[in-house]
Structures are given as C-alpha cells and as structure tokens.
PDB file of N, CA and C in Angstrom:
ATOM      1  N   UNK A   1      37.147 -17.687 -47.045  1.00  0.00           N
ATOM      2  CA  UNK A   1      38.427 -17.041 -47.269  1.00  0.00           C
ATOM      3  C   UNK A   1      38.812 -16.258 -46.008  1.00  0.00           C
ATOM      4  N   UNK A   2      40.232 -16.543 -45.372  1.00  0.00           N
ATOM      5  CA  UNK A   2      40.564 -15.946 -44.368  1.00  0.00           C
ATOM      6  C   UNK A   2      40.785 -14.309 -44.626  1.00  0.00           C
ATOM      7  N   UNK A   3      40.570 -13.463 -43.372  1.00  0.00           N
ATOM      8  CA  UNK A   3      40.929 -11.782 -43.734  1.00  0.00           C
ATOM      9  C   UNK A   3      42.345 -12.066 -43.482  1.00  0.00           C
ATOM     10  N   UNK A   4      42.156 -10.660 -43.650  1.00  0.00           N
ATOM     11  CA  UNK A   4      44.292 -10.352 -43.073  1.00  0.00           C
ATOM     12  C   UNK A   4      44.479 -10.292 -42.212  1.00  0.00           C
ATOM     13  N   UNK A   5      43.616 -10.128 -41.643  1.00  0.00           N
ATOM     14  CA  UNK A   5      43.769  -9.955 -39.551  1.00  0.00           C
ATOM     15  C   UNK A   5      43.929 -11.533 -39.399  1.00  0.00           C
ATOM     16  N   UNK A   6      43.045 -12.375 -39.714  1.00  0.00           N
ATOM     17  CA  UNK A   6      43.375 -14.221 -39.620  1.00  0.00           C
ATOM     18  C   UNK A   6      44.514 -14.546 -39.832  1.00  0.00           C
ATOM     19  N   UNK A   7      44.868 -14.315 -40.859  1.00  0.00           N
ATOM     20  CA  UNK A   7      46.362 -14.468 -41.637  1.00  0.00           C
ATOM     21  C   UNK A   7      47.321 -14.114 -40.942  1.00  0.00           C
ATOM     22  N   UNK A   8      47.309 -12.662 -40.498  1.00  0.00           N
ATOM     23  CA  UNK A   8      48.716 -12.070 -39.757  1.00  0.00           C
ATOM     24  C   UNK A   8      48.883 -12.930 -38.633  1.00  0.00           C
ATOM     25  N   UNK A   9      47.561 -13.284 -37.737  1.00  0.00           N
ATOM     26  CA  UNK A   9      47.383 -13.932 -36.502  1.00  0.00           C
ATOM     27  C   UNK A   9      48.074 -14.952 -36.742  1.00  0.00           C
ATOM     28  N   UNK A  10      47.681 -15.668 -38.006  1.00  0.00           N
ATOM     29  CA  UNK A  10      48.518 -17.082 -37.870  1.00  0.00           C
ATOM     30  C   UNK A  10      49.860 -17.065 -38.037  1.00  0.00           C
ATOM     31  N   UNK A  11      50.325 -15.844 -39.157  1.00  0.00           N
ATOM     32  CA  UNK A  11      52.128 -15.809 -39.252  1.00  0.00           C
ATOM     33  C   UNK A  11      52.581 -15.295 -37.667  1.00  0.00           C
ATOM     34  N   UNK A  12      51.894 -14.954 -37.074  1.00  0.00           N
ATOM     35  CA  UNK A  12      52.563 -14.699 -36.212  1.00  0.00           C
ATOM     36  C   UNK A  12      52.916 -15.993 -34.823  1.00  0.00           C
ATOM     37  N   UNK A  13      51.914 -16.829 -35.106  1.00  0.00           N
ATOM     38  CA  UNK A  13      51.690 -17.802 -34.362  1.00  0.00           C
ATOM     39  C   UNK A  13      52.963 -18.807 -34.473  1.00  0.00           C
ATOM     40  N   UNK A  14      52.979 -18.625 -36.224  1.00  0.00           N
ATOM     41  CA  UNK A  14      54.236 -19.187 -36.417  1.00  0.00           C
ATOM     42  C   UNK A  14      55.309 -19.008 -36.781  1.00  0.00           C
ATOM     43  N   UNK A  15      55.850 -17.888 -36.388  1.00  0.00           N
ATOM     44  CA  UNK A  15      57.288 -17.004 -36.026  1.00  0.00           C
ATOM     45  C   UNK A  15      57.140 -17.309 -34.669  1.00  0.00           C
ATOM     46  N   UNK A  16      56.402 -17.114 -33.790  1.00  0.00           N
ATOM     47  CA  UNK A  16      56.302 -17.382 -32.386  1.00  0.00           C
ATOM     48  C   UNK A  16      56.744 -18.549 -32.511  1.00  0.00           C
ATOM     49  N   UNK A  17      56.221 -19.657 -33.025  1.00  0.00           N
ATOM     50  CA  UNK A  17      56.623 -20.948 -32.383  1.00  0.00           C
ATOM     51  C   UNK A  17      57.970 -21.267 -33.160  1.00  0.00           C
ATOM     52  N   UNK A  18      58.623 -20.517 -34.099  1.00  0.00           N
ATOM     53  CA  UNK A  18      59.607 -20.457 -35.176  1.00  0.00           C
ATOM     54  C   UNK A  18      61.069 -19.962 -33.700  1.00  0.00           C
ATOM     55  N   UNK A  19      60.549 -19.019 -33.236  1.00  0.00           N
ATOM     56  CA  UNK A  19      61.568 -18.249 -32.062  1.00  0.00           C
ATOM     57  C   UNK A  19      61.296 -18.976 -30.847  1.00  0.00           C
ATOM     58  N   UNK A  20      60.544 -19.776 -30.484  1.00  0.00           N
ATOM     59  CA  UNK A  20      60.580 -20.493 -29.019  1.00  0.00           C
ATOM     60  C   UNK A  20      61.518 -21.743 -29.353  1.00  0.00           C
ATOM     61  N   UNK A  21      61.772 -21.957 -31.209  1.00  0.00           N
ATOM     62  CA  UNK A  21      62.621 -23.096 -31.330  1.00  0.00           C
ATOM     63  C   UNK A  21      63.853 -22.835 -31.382  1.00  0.00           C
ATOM     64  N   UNK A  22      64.475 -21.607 -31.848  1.00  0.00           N
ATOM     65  CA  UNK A  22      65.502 -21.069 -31.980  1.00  0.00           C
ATOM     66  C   UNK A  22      65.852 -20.395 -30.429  1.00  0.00           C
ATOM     67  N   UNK A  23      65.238 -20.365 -29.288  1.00  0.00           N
ATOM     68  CA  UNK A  23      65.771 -20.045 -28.015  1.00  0.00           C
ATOM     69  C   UNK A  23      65.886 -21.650 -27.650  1.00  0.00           C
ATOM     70  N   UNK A  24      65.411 -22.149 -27.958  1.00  0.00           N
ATOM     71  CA  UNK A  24      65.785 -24.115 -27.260  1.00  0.00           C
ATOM     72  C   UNK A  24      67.166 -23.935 -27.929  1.00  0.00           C
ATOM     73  N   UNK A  25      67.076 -24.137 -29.173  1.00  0.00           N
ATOM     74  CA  UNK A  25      68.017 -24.871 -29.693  1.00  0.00           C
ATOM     75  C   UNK A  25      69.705 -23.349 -28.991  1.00  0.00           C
ATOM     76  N   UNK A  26      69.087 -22.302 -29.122  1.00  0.00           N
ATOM     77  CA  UNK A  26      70.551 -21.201 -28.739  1.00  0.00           C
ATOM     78  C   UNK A  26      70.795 -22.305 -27.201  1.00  0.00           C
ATOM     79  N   UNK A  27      69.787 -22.268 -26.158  1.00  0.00           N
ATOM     80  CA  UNK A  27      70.276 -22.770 -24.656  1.00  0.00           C
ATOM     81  C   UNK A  27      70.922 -23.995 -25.092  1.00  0.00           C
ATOM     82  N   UNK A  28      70.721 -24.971 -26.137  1.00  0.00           N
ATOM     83  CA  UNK A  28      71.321 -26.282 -25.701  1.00  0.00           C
ATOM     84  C   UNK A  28      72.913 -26.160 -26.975  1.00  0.00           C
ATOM     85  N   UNK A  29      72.614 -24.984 -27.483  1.00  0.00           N
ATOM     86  CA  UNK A  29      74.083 -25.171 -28.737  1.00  0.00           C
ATOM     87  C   UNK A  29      75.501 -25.261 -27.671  1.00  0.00           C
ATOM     88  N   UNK A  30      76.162 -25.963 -28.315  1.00  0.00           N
ATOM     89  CA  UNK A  30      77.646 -26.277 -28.032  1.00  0.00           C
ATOM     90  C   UNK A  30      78.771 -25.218 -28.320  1.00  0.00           C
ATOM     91  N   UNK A  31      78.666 -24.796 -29.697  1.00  0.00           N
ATOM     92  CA  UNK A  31      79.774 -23.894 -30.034  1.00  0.00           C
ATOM     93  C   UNK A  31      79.114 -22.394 -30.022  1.00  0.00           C
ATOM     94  N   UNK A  32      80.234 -21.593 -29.651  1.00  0.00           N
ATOM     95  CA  UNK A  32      79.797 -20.432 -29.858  1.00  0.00           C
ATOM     96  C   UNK A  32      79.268 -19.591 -30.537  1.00  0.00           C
ATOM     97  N   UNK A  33      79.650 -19.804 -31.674  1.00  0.00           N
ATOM     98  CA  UNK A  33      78.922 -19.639 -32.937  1.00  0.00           C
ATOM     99  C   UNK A  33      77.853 -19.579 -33.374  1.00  0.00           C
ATOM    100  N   UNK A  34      77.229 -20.567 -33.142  1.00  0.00           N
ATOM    101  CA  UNK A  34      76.158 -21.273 -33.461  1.00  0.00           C
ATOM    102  C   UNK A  34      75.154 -20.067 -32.308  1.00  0.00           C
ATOM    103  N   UNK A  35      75.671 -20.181 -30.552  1.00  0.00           N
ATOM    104  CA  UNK A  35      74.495 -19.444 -29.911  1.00  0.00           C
ATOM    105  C   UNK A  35      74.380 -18.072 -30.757  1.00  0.00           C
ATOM    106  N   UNK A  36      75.446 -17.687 -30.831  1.00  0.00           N
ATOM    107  CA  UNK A  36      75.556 -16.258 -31.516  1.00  0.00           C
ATOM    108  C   UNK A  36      74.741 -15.781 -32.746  1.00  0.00           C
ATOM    109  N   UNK A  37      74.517 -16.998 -33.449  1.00  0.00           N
ATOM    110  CA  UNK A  37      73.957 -16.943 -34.690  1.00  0.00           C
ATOM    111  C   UNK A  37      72.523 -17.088 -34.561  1.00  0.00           C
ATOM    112  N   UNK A  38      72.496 -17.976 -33.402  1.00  0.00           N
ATOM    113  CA  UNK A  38      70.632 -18.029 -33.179  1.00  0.00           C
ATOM    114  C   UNK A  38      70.760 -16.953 -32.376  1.00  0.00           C
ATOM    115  N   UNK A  39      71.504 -16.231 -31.871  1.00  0.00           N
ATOM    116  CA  UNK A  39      70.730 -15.018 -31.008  1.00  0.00           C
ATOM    117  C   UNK A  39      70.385 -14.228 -32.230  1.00  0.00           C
ATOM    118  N   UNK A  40      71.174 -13.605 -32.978  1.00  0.00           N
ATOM    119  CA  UNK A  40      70.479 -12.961 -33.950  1.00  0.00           C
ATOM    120  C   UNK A  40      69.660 -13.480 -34.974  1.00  0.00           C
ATOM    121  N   UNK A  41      69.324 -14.647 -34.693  1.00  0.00           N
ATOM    122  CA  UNK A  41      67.911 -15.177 -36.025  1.00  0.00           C
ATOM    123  C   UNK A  41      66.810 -14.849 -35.089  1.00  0.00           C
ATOM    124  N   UNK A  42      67.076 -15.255 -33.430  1.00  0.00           N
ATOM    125  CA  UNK A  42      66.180 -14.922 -32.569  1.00  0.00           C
ATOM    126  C   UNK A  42      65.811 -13.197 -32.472  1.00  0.00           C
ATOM    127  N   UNK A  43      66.898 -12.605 -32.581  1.00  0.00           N
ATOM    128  CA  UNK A  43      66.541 -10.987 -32.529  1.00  0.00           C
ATOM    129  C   UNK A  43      65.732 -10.833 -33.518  1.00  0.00           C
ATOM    130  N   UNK A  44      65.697 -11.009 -34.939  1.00  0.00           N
ATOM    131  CA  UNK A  44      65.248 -10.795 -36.173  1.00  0.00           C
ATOM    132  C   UNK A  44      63.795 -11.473 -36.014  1.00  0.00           C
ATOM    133  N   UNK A  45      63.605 -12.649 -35.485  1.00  0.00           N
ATOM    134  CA  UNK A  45      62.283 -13.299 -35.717  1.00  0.00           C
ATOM    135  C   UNK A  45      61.679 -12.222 -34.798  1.00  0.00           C
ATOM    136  N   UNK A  46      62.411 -11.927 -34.032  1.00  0.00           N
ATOM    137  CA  UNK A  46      61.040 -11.305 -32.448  1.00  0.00           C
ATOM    138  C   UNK A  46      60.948  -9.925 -33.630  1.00  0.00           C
ATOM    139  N   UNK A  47      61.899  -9.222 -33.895  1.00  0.00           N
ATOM    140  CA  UNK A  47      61.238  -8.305 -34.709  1.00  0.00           C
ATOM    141  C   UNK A  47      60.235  -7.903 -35.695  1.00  0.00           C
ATOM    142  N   UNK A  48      60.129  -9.617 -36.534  1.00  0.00           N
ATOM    143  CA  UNK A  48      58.762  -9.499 -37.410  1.00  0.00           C
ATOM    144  C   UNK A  48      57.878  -9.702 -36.554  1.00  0.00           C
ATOM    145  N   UNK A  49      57.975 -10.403 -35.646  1.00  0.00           N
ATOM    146  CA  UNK A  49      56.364 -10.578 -34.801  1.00  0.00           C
ATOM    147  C   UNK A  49      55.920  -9.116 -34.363  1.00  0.00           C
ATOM    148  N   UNK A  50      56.917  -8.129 -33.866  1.00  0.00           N
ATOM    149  CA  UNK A  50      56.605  -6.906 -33.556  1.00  0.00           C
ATOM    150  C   UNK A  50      56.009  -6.782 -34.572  1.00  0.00           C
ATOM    151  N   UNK A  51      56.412  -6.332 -35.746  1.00  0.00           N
ATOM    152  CA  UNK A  51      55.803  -5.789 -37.041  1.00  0.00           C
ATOM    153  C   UNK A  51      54.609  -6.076 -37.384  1.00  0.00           C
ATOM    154  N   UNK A  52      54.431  -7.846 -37.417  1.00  0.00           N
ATOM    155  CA  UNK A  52      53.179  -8.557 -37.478  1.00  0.00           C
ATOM    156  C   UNK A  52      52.350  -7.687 -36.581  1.00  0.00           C
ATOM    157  N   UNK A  53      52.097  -7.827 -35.153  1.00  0.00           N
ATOM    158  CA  UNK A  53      51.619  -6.960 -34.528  1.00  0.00           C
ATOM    159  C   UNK A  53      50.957  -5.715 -34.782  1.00  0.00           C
ATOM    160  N   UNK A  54      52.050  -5.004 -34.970  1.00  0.00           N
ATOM    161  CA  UNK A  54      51.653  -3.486 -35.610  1.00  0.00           C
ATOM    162  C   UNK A  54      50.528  -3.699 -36.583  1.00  0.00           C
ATOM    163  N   UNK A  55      51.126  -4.672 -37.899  1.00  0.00           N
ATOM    164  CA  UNK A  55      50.160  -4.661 -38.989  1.00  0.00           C
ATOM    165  C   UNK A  55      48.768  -5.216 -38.358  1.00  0.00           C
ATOM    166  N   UNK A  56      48.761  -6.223 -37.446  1.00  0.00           N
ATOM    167  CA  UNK A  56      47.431  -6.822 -37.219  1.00  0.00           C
ATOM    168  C   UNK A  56      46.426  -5.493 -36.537  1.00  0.00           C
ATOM    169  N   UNK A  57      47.014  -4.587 -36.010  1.00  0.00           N
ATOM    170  CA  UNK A  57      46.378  -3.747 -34.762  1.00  0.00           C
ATOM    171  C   UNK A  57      46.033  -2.538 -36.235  1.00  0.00           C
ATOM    172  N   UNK A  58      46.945  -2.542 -37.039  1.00  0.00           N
ATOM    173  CA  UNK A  58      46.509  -1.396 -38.335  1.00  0.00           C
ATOM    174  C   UNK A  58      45.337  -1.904 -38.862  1.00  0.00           C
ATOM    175  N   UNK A  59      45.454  -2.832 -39.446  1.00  0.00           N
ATOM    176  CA  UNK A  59      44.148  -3.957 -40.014  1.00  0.00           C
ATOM    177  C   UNK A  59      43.053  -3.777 -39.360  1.00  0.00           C
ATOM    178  N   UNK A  60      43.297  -3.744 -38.223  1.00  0.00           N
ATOM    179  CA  UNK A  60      42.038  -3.943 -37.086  1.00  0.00           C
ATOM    180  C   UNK A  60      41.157  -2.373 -36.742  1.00  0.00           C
ATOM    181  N   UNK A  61      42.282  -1.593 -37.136  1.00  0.00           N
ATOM    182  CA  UNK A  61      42.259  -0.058 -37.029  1.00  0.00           C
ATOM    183  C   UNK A  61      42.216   0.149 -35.623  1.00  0.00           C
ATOM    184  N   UNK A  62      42.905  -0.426 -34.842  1.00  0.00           N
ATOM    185  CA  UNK A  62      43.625  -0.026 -33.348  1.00  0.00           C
ATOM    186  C   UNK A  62      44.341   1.276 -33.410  1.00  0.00           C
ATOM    187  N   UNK A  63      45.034   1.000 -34.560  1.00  0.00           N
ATOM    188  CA  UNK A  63      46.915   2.362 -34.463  1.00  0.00           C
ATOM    189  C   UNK A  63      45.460   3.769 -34.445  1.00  0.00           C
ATOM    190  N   UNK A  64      46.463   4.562 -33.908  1.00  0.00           N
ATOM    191  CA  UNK A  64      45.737   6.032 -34.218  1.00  0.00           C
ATOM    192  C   UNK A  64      46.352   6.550 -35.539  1.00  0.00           C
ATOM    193  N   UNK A  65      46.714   7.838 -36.380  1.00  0.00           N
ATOM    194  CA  UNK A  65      46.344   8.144 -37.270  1.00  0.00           C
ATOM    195  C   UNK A  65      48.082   8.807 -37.055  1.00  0.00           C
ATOM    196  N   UNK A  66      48.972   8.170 -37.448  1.00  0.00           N
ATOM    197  CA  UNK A  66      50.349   9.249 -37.329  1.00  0.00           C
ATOM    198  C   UNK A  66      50.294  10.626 -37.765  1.00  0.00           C
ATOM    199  N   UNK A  67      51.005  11.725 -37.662  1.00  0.00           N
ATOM    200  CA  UNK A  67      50.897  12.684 -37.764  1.00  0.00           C
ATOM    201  C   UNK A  67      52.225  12.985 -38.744  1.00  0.00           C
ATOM    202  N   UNK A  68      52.030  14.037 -40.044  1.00  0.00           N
ATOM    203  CA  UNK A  68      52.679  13.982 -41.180  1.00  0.00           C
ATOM    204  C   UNK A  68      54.156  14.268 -40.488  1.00  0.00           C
ATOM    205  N   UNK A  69      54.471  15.069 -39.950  1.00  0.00           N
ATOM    206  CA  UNK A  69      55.452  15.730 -39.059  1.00  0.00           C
ATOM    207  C   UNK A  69      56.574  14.625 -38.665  1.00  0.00           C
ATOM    208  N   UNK A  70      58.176  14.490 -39.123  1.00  0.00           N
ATOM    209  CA  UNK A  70      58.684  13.563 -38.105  1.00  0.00           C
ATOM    210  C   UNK A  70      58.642  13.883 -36.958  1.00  0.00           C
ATOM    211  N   UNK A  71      58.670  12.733 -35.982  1.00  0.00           N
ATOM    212  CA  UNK A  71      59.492  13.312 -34.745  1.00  0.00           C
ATOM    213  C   UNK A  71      60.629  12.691 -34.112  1.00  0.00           C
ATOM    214  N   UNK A  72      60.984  13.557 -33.545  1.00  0.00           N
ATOM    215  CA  UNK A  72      62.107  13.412 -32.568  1.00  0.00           C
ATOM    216  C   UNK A  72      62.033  12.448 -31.459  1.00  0.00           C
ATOM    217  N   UNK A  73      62.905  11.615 -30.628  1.00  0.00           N
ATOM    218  CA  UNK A  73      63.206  10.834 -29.637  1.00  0.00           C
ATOM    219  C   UNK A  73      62.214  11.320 -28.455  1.00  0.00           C
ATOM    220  N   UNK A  74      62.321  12.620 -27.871  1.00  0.00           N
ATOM    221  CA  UNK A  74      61.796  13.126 -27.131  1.00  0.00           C
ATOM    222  C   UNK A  74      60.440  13.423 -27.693  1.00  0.00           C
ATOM    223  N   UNK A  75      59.984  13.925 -28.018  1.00  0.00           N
ATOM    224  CA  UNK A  75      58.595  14.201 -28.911  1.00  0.00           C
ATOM    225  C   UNK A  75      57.827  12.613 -28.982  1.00  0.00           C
ATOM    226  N   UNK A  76      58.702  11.371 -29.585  1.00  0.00           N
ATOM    227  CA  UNK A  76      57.804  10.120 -29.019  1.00  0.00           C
ATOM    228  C   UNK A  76      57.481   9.629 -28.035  1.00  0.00           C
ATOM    229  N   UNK A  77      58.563   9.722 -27.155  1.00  0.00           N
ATOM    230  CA  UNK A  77      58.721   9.346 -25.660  1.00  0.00           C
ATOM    231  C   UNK A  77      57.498   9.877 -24.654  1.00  0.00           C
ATOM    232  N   UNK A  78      57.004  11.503 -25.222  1.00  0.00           N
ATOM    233  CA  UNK A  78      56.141  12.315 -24.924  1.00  0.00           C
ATOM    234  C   UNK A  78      55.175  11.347 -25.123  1.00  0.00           C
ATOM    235  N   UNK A  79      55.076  10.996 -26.616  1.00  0.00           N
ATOM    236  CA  UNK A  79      53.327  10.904 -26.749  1.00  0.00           C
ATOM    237  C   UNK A  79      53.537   8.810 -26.534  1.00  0.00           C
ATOM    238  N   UNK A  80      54.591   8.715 -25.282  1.00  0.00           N
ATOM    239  CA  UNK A  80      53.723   7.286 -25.413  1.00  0.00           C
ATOM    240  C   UNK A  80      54.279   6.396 -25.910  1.00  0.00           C
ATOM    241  N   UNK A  81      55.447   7.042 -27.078  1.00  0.00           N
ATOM    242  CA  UNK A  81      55.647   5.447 -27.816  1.00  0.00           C
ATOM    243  C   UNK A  81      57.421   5.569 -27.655  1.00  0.00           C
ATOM    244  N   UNK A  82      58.328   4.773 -27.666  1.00  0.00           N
ATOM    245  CA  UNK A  82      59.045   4.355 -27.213  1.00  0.00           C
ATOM    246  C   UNK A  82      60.304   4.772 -28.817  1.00  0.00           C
ATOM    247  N   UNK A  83      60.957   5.496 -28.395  1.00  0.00           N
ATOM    248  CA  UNK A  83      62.322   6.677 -29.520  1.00  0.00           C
ATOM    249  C   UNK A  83      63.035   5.348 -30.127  1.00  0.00           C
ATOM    250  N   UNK A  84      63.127   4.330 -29.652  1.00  0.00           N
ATOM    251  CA  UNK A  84      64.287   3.267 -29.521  1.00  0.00           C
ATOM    252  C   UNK A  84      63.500   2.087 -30.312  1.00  0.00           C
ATOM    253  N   UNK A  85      64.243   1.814 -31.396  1.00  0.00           N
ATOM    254  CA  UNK A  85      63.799  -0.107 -31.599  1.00  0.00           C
ATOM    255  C   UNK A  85      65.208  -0.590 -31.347  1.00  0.00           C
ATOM    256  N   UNK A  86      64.729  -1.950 -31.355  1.00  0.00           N
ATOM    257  CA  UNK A  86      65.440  -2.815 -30.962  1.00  0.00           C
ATOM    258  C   UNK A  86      66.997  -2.869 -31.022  1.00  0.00           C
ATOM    259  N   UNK A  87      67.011  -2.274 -32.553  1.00  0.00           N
ATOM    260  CA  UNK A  87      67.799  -2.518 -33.530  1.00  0.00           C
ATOM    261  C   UNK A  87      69.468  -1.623 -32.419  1.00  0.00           C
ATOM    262  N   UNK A  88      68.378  -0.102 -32.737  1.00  0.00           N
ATOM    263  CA  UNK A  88      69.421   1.177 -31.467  1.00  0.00           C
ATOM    264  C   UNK A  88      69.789   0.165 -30.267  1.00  0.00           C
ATOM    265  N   UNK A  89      68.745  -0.456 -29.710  1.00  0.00           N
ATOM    266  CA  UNK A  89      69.450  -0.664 -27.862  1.00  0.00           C
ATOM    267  C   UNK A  89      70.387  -1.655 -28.149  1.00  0.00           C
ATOM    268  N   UNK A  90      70.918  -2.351 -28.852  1.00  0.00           N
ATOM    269  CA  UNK A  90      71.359  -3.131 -28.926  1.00  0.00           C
ATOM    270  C   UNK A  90      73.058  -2.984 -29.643  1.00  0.00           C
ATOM    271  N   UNK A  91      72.846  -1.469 -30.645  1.00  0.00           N
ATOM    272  CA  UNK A  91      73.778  -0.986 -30.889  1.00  0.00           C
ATOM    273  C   UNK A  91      74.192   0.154 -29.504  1.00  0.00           C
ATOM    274  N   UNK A  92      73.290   0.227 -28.406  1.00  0.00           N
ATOM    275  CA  UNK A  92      73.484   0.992 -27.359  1.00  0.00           C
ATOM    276  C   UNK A  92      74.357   0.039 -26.410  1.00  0.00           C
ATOM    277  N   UNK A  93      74.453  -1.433 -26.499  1.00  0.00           N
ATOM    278  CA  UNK A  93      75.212  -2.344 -25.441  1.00  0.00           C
ATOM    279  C   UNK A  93      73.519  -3.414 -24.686  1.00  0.00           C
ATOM    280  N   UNK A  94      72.417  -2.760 -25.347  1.00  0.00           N
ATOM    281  CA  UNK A  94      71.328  -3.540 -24.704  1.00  0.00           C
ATOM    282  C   UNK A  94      71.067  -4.896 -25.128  1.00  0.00           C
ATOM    283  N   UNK A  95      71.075  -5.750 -24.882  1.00  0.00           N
ATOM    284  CA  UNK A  95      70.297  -6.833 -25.093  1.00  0.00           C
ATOM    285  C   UNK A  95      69.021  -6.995 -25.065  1.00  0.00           C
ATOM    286  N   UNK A  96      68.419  -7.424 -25.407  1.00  0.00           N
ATOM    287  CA  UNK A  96      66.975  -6.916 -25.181  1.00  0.00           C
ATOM    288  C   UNK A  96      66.379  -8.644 -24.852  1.00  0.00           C
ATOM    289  N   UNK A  97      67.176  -9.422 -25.396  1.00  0.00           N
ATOM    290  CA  UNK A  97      67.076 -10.670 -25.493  1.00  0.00           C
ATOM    291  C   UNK A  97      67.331 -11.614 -24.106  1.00  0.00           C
ATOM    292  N   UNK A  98      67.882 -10.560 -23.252  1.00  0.00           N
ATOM    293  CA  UNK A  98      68.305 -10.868 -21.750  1.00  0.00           C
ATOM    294  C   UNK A  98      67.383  -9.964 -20.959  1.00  0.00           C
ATOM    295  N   UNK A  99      66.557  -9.687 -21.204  1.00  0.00           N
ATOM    296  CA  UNK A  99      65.905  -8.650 -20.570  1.00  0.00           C
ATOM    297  C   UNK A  99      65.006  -9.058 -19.800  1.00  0.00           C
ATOM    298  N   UNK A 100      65.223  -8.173 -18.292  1.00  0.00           N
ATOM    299  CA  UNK A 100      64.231  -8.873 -17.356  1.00  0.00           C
ATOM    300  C   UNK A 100      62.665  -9.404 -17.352  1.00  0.00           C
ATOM    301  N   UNK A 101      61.568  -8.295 -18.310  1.00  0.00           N
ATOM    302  CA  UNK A 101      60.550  -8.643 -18.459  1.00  0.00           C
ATOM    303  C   UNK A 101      60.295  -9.791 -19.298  1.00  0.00           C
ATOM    304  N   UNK A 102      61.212 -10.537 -20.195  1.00  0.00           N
ATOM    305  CA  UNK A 102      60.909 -11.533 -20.492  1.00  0.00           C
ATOM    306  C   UNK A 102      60.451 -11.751 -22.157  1.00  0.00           C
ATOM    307  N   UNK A 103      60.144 -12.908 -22.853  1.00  0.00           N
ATOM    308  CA  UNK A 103      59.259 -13.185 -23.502  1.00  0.00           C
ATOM    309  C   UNK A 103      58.086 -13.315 -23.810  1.00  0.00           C
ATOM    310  N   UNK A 104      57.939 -13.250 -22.529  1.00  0.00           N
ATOM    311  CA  UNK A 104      56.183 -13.161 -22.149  1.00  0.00           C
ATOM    312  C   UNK A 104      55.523 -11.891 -22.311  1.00  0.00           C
ATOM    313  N   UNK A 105      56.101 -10.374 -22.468  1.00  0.00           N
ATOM    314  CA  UNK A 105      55.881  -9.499 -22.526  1.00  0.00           C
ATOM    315  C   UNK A 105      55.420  -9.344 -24.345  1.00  0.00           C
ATOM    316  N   UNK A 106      56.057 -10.171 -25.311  1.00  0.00           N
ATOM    317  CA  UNK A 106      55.797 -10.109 -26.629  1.00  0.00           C
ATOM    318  C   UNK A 106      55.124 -11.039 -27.337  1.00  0.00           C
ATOM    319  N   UNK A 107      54.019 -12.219 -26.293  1.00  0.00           N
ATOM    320  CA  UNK A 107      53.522 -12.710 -27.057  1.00  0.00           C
ATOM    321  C   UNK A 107      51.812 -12.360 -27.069  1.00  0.00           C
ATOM    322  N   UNK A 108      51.546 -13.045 -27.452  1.00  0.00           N
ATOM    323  CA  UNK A 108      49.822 -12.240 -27.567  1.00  0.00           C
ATOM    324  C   UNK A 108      49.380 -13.542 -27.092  1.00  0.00           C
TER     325      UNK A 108
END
C-alpha cells in the first residue's frame, strides 16, 4: 500500500504532465479565447502542484511548526516566506506565467 507522500508524488507528477499539456496546446491555440482559457487552467493547475508540494513536505514533516498569531505581509517577508500568492500578483498586473525564472523553478 502506497503512503501519502507516494501518492502526492504521483498527483503531482500528473498535474505536471496535465500543465506541460495545457502550455503546448495555449502556444499552438488559434483563437483567443481558447489561449486565455488555458492560461488560466494553466494558472490553476500550477497552483495545486504548489499545494501538492506543501502537503508532500507537511507529510514528510519538512514545514516548521506555524505560529498561532496571523501575520502580516511584512512579518512573512521577514521570516522567509513570500506575503504574495499567485492569486494577488496577478490581480497586481503580474503574470507569473511569463515570468523570467521559468517553469523549471516549480518542478521537482
């Protein structure tokens, strides 16, 4: 019987290969529409793989231990972890999907 760490590994393997099909198919679409629509199935897939991620590294007991306290933008930024998902830069004018470091930066 596979653990959950096996499991996540593999959903993630295949959202990965789920979003390398949906960036083919956005570069070769014809109507506008259509890229538009795989950019955001593409935004959404890269986001569960993040998640996947997270959960695999929790599973694994990588994450450290959050602290009960919210915090603030600045207060994360402090300790390391990044104020912004995806979701903000993108309502900020970011693409994240054009972004210089790439795809290669989110796969394992």
């Amino acid at each position: 019987m596979p653990s959950s760490i096996e499991a996540l590994k593999q959903a993630v393997e295949l959202e990965q290969q789920a979003l390398d099909q949906y960036i083919i198919a956005m570069d070769n679409a014809v109507h506008e529409e259509t890229k538009q629509t795989l950019t955001a199935y593409a935004d959404d897939k890269q986001q569960k793989i993040d998640t996947l991620s997270w959960m695999i590294m929790a599973e694994s007991g990588d994450l450290e231990k959050e602290e009960s306290t919210p915090q603030n933008g600045g207060e994360k930024l402090a300790a390391g972890k990044c104020p912004f998902s995806k979701g903000e830069l993108k309502e900020m004018g970011f693409d994240m999907s054009k972004s210089t470091f790439g795809d290669e930066h989110f796969k394992s």
